[in-house]
C-alpha atoms as a PDB file:
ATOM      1  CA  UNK A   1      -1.062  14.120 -24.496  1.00  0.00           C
ATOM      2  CA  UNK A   2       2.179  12.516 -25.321  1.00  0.00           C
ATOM      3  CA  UNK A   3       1.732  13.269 -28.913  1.00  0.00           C
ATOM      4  CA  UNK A   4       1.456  16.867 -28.226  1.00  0.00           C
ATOM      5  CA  UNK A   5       4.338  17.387 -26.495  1.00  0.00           C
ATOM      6  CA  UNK A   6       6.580  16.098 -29.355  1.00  0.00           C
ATOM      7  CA  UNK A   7       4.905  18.040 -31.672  1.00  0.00           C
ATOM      8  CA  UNK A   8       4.816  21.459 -29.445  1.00  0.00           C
ATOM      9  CA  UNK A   9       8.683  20.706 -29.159  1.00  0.00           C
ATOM     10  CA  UNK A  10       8.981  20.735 -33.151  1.00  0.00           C
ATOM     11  CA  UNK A  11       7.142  23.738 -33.460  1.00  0.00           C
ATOM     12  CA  UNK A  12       9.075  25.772 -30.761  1.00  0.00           C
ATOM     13  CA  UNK A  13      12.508  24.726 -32.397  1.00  0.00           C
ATOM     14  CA  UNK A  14      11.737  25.365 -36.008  1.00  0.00           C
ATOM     15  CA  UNK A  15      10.844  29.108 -34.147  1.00  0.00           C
ATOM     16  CA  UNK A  16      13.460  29.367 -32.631  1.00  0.00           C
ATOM     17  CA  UNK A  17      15.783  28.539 -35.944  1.00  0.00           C
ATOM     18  CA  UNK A  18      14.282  31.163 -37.694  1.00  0.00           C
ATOM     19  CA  UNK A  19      14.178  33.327 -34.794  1.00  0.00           C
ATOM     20  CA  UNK A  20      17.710  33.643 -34.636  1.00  0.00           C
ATOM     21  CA  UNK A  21      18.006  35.245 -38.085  1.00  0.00           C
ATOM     22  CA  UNK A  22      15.364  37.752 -37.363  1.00  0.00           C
ATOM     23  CA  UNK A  23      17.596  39.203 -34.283  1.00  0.00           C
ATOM     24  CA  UNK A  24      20.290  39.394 -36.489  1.00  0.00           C
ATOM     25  CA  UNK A  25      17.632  41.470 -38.157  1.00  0.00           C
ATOM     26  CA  UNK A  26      16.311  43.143 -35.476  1.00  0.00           C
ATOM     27  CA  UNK A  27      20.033  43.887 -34.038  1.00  0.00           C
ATOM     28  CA  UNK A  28      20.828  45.233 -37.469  1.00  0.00           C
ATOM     29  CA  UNK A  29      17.713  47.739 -37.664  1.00  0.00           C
ATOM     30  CA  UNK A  30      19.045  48.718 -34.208  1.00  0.00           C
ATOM     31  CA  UNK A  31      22.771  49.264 -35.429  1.00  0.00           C
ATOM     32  CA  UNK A  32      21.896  51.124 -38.692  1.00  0.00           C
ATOM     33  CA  UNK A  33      19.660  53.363 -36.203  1.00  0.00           C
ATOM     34  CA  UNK A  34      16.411  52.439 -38.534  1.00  0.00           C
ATOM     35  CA  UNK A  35      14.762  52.364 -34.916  1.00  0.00           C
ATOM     36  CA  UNK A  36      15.735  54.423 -31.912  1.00  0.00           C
ATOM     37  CA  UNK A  37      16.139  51.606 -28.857  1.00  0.00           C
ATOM     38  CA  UNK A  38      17.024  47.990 -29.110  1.00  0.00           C
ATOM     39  CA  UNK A  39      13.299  46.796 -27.755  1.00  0.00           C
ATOM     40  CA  UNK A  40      12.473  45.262 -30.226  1.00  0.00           C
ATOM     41  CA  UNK A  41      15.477  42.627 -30.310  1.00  0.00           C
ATOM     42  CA  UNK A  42      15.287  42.089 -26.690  1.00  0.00           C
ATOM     43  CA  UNK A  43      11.544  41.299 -26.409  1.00  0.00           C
ATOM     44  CA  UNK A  44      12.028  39.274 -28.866  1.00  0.00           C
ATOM     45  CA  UNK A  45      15.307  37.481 -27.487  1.00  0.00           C
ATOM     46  CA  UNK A  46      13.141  36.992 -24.287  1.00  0.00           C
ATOM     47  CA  UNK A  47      10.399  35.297 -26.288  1.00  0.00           C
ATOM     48  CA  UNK A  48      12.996  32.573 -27.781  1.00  0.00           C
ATOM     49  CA  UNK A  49      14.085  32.261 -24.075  1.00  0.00           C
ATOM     50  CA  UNK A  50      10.882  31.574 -23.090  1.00  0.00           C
ATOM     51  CA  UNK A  51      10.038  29.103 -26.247  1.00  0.00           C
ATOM     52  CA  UNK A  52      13.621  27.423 -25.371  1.00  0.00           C
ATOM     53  CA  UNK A  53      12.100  26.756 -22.073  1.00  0.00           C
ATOM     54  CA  UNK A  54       8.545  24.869 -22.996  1.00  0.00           C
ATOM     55  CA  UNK A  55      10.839  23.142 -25.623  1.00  0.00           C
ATOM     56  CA  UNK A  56      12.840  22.055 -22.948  1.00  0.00           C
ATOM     57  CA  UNK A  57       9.932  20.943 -20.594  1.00  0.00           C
ATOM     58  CA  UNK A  58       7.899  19.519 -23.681  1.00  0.00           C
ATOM     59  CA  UNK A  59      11.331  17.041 -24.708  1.00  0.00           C
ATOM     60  CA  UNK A  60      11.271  15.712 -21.182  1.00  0.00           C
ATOM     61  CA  UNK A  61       7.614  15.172 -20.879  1.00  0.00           C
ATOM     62  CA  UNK A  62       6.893  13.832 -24.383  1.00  0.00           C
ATOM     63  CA  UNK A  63      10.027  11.748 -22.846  1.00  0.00           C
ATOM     64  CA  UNK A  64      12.074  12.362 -26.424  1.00  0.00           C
ATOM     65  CA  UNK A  65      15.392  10.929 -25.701  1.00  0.00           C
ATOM     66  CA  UNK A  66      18.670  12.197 -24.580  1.00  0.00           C
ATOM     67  CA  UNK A  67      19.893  12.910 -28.580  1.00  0.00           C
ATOM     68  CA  UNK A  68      17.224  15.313 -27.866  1.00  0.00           C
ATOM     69  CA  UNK A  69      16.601  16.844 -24.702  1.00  0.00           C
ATOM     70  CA  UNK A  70      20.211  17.244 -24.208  1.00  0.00           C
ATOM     71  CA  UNK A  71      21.147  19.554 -27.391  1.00  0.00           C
ATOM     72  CA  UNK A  72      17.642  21.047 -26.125  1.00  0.00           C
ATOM     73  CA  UNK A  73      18.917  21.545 -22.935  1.00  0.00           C
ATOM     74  CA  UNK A  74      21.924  23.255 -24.285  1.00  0.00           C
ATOM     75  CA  UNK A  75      20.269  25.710 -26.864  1.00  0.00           C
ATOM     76  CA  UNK A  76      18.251  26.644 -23.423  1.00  0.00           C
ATOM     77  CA  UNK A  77      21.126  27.595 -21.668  1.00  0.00           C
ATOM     78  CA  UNK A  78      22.652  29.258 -24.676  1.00  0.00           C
ATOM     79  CA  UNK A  79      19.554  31.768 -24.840  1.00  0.00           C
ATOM     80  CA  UNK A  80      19.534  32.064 -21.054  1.00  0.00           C
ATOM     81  CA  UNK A  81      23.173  33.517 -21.388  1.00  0.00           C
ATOM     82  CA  UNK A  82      22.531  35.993 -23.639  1.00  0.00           C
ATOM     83  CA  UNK A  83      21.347  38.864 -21.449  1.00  0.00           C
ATOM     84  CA  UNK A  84      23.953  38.078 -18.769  1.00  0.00           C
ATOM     85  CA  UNK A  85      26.654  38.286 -21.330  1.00  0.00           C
ATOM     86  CA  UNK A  86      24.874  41.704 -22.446  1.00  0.00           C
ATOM     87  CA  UNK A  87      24.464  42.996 -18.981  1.00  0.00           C
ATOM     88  CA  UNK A  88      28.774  42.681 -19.223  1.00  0.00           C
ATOM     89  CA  UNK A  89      29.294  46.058 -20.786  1.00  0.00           C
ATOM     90  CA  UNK A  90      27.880  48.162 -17.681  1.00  0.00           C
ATOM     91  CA  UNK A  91      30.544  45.870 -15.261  1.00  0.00           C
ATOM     92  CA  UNK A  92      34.434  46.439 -14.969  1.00  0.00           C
ATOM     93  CA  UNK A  93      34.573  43.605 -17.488  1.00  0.00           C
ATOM     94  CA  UNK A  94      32.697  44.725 -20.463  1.00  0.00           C
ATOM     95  CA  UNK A  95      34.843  42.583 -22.894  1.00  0.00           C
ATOM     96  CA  UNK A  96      32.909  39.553 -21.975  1.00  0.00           C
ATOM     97  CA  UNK A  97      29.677  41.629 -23.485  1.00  0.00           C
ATOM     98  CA  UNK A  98      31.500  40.718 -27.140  1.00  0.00           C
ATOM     99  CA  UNK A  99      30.765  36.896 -26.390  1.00  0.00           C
ATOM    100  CA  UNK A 100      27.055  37.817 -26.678  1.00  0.00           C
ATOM    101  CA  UNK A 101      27.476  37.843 -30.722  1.00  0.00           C
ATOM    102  CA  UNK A 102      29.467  34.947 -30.534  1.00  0.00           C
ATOM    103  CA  UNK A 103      27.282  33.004 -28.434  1.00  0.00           C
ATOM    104  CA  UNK A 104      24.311  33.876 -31.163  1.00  0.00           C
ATOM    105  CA  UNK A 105      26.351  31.884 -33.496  1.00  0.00           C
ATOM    106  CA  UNK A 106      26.341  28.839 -31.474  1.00  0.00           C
ATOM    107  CA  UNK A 107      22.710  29.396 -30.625  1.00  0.00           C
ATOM    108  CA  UNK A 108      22.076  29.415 -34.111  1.00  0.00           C
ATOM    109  CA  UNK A 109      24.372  26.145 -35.024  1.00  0.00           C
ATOM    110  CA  UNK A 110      22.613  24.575 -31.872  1.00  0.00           C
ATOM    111  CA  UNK A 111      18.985  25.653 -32.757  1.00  0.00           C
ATOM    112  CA  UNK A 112      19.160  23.924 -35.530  1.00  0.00           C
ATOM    113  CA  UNK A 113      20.867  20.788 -34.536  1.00  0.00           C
ATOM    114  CA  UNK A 114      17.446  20.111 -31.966  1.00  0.00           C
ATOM    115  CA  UNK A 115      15.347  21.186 -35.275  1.00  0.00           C
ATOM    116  CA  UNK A 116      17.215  18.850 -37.149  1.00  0.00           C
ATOM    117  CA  UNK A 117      17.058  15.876 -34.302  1.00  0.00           C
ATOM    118  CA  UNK A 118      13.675  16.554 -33.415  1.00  0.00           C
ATOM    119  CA  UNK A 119      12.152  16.362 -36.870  1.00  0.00           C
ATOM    120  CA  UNK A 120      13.810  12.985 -37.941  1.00  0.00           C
ATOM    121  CA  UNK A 121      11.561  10.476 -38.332  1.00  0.00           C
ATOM    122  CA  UNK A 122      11.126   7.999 -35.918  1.00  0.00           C
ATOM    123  CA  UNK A 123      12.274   4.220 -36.592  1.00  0.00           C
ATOM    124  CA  UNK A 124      10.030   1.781 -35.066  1.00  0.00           C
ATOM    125  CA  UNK A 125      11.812  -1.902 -33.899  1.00  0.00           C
ATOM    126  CA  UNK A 126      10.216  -4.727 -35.533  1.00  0.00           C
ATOM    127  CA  UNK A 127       8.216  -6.534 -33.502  1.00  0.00           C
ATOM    128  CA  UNK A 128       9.636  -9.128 -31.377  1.00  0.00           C
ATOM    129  CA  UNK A 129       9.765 -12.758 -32.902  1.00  0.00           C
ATOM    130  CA  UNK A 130       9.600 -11.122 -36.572  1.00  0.00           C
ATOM    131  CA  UNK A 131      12.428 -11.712 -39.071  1.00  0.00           C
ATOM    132  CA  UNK A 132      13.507  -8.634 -40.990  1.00  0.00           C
ATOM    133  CA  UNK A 133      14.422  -9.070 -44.422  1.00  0.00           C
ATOM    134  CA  UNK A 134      18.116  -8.621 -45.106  1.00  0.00           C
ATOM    135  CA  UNK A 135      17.926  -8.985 -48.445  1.00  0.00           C
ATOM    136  CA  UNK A 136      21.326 -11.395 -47.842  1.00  0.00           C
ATOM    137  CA  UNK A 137      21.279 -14.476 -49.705  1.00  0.00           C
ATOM    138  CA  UNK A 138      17.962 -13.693 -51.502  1.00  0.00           C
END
């Protein structure tokens, strides 16, 4: 089981990553009125929140380190902000709805940060008592 959850968190990242240029897509189909309502973009927003969620629960579990379940933490609440900076526009303080572009960028730049963390490959100590080579003095 801890092998999975590593794995499941690499998966739902690389997602994510790409995810974030097809709602610039999806926004875009929406802006150039290709399709009527904006549904598409939000279901799909609210299936990267979800996936930034099990991420999130799959970096603690698989117990991956704070380099990564902190920036995973992060893209989490990045995603989570997105419909309440949205939801801005129908308020008395609809300026705050521009931050939800803004905000994509930094989802984006953050998505792929935790991609980029979460595939590195992982260095193993050498065993206690064993000499590495140093190649000094050789």
């Amino acid at each position: 089981m801890q092998r999975v959850l590593p794995i499941t968190h690499k998966a739902l990242t690389a997602f994510i990553s790409i995810g974030v240029f097809a709602q610039m897509f999806f926004a875009g189909l929406w802006h150039a009125e290709v399709v009527s309502t904006p549904e598409l973009h939000v279901f799909f927003g609210l299936g990267m929140l979800l996936a930034s969620l099990i991420a999130l629960i799959a970096a603690l579990g698989g117990k991956m380190g704070r380099k990564v379940i902190l920036p995973t933490a992060l893209l989490f609440v990045l995603i989570l902000l997105q419909p309440i900076l949205i939801e801005q526009r129908h308020t008395g303080i609809a300026f705050l709805s521009a931050f939800h572009t803004l905000n994509a960028a930094f989802i984006g730049m953050v998505s792929g940060m935790v991609a980029t963390h979460s595939h590195a490959p992982e260095v193993e100590a050498p065993a206690e008592g064993v000499l590495a080579s140093t190649g000094a003095g050789d």
